[in-house]
C-alpha atoms as a PDB file:
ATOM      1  CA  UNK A   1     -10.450   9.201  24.550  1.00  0.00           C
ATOM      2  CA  UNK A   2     -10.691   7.359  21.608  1.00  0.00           C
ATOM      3  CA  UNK A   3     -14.122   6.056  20.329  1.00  0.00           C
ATOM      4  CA  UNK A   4     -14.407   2.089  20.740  1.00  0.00           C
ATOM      5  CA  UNK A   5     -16.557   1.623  17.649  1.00  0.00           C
ATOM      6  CA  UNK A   6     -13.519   2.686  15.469  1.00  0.00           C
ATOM      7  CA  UNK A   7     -10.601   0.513  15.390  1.00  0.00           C
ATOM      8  CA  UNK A   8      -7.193   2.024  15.906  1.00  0.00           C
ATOM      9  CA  UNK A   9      -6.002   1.315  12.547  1.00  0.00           C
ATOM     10  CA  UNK A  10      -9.128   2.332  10.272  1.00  0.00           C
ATOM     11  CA  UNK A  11      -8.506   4.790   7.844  1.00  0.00           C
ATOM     12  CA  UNK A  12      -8.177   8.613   7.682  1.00  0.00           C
ATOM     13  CA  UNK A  13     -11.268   8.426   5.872  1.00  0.00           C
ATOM     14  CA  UNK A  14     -13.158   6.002   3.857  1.00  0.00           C
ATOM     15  CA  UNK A  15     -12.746   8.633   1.112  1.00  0.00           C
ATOM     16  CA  UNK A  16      -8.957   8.044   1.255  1.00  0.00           C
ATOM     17  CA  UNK A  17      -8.961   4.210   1.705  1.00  0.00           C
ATOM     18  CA  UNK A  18     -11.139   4.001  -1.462  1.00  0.00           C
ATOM     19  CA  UNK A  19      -9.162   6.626  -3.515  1.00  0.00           C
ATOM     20  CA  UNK A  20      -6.001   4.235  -2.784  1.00  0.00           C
ATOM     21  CA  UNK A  21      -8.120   0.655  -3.621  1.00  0.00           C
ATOM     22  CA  UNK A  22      -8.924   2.320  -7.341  1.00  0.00           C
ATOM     23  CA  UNK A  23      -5.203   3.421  -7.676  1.00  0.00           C
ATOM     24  CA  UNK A  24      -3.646   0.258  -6.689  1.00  0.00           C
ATOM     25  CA  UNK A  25      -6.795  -1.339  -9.198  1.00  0.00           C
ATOM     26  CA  UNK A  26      -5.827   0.994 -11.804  1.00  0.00           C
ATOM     27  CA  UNK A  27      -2.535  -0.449 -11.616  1.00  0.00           C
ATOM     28  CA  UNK A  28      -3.477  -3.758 -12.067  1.00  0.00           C
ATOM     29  CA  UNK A  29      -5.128  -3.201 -15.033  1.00  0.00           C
ATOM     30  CA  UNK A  30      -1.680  -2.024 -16.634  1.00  0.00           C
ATOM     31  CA  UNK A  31       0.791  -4.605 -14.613  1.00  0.00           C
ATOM     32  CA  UNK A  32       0.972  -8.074 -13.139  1.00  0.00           C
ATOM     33  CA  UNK A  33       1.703  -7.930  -9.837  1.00  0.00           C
ATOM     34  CA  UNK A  34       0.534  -9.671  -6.690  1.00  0.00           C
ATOM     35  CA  UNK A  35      -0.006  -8.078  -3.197  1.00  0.00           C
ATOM     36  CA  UNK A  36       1.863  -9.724  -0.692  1.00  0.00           C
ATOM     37  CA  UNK A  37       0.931  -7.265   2.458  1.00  0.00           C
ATOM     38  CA  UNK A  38      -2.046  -4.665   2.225  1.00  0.00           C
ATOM     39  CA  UNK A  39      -3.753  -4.037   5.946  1.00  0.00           C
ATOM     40  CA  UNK A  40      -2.207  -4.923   8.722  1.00  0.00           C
ATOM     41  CA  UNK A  41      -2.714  -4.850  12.311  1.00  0.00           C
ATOM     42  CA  UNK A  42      -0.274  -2.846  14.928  1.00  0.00           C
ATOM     43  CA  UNK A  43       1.242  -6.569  16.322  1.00  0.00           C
ATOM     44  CA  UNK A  44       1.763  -8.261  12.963  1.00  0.00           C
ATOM     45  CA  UNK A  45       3.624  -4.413  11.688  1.00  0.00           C
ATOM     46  CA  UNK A  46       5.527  -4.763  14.675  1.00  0.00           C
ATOM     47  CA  UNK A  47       6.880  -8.320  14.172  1.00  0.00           C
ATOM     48  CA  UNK A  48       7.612  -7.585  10.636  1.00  0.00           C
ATOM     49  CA  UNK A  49      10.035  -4.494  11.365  1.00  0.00           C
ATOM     50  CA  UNK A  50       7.407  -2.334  10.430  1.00  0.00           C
ATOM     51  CA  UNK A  51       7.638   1.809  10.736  1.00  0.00           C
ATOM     52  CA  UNK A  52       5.223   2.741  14.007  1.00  0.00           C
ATOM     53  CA  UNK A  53       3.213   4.988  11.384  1.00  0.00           C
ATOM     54  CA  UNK A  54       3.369   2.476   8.526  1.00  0.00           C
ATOM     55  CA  UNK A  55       0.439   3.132   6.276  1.00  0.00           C
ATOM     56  CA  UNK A  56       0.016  -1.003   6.055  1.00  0.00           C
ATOM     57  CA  UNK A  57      -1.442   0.190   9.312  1.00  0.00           C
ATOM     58  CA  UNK A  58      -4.976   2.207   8.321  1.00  0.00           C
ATOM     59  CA  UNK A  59      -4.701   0.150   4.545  1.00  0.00           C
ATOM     60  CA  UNK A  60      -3.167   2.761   3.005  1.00  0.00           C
ATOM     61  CA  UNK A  61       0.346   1.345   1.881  1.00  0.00           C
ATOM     62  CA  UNK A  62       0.853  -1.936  -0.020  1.00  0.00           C
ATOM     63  CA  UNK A  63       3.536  -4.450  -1.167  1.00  0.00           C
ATOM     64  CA  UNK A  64       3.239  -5.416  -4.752  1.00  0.00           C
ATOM     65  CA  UNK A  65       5.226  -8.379  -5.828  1.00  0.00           C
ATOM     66  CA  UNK A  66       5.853  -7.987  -9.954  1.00  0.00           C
ATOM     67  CA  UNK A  67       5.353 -10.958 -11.414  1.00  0.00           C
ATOM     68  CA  UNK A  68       8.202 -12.934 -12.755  1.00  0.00           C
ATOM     69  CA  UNK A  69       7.996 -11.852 -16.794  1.00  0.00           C
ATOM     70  CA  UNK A  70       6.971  -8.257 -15.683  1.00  0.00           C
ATOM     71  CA  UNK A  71       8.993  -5.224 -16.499  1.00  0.00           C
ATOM     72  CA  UNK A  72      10.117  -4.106 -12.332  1.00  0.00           C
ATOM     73  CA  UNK A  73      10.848  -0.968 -13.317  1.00  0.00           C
ATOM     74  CA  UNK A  74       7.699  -0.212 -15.692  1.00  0.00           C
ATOM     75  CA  UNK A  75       5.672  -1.205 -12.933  1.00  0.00           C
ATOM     76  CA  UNK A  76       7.603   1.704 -10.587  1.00  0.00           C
ATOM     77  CA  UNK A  77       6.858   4.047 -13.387  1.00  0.00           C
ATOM     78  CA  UNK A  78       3.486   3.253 -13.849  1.00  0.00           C
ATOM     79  CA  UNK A  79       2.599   3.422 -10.318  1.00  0.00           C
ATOM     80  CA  UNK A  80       4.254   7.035 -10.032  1.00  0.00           C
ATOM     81  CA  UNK A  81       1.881   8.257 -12.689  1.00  0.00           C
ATOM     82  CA  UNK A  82      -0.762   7.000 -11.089  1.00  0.00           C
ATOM     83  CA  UNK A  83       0.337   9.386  -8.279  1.00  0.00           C
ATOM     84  CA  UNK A  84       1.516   6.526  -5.593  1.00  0.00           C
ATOM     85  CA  UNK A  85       4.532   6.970  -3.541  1.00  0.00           C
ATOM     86  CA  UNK A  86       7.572   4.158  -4.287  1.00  0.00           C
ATOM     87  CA  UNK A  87       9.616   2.440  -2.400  1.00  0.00           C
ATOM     88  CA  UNK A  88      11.310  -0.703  -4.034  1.00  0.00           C
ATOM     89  CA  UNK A  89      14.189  -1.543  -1.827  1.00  0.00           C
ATOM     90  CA  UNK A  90      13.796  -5.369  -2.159  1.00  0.00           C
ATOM     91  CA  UNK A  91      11.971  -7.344  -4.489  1.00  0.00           C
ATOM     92  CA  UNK A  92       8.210  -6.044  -3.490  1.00  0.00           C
ATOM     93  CA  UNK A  93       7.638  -2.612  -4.227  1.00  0.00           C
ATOM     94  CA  UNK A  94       5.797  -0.658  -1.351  1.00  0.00           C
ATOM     95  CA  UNK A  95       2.999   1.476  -3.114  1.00  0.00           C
ATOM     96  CA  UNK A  96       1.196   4.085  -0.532  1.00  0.00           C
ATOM     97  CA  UNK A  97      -1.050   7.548  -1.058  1.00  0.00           C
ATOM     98  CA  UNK A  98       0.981  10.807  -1.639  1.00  0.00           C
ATOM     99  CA  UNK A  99       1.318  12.736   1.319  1.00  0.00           C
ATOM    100  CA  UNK A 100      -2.163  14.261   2.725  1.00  0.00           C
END
């Protein structure tokens, strides 16, 4: 049974949600980008075509948008060294945690 004090979607661990805030931050601080889609609840994944384990879903995955003058594929690099997984498939880039 699951405890009804915890939502469904909250983090593995506050740890990990933090550790992935000062990434994406770090980030920031070396490319303009916006996030257009951070946390998100189970419905609003779902009616965006979102994966079932989508880590929008415990804040652990993020769309950046670059912005306009900024170097798309710098960004991509950047966020790799920072240890962030990639997928840039459209024009956001979805940034989540390596692998636990």
């Amino acid at each position: 049974m699951s405890d009804p004090a915890k939502p469904s979607n909250a983090p593995r661990s506050l740890a990990t949600y933090l550790t992935f805030c000062l990434q994406v931050r770090a980030l920031q601080e070396r490319r303009r980008f916006s996030v257009v889609s951070w946390w998100r609840s189970a419905q609003r994944n779902a009616s965006v075509g979102g994966l079932v384990n989508s880590r929008h879903l415990d804040g652990t995955g993020a769309d950046l948008l670059p912005d306009p003058d900024e170097d798309h594929a710098g960004l991509i690099e950047d966020a790799r060294a920072l240890g962030l997984q990639i997928d840039a498939r459209g024009p956001s880039i979805h940034v989540e945690l390596d692998p636990l």
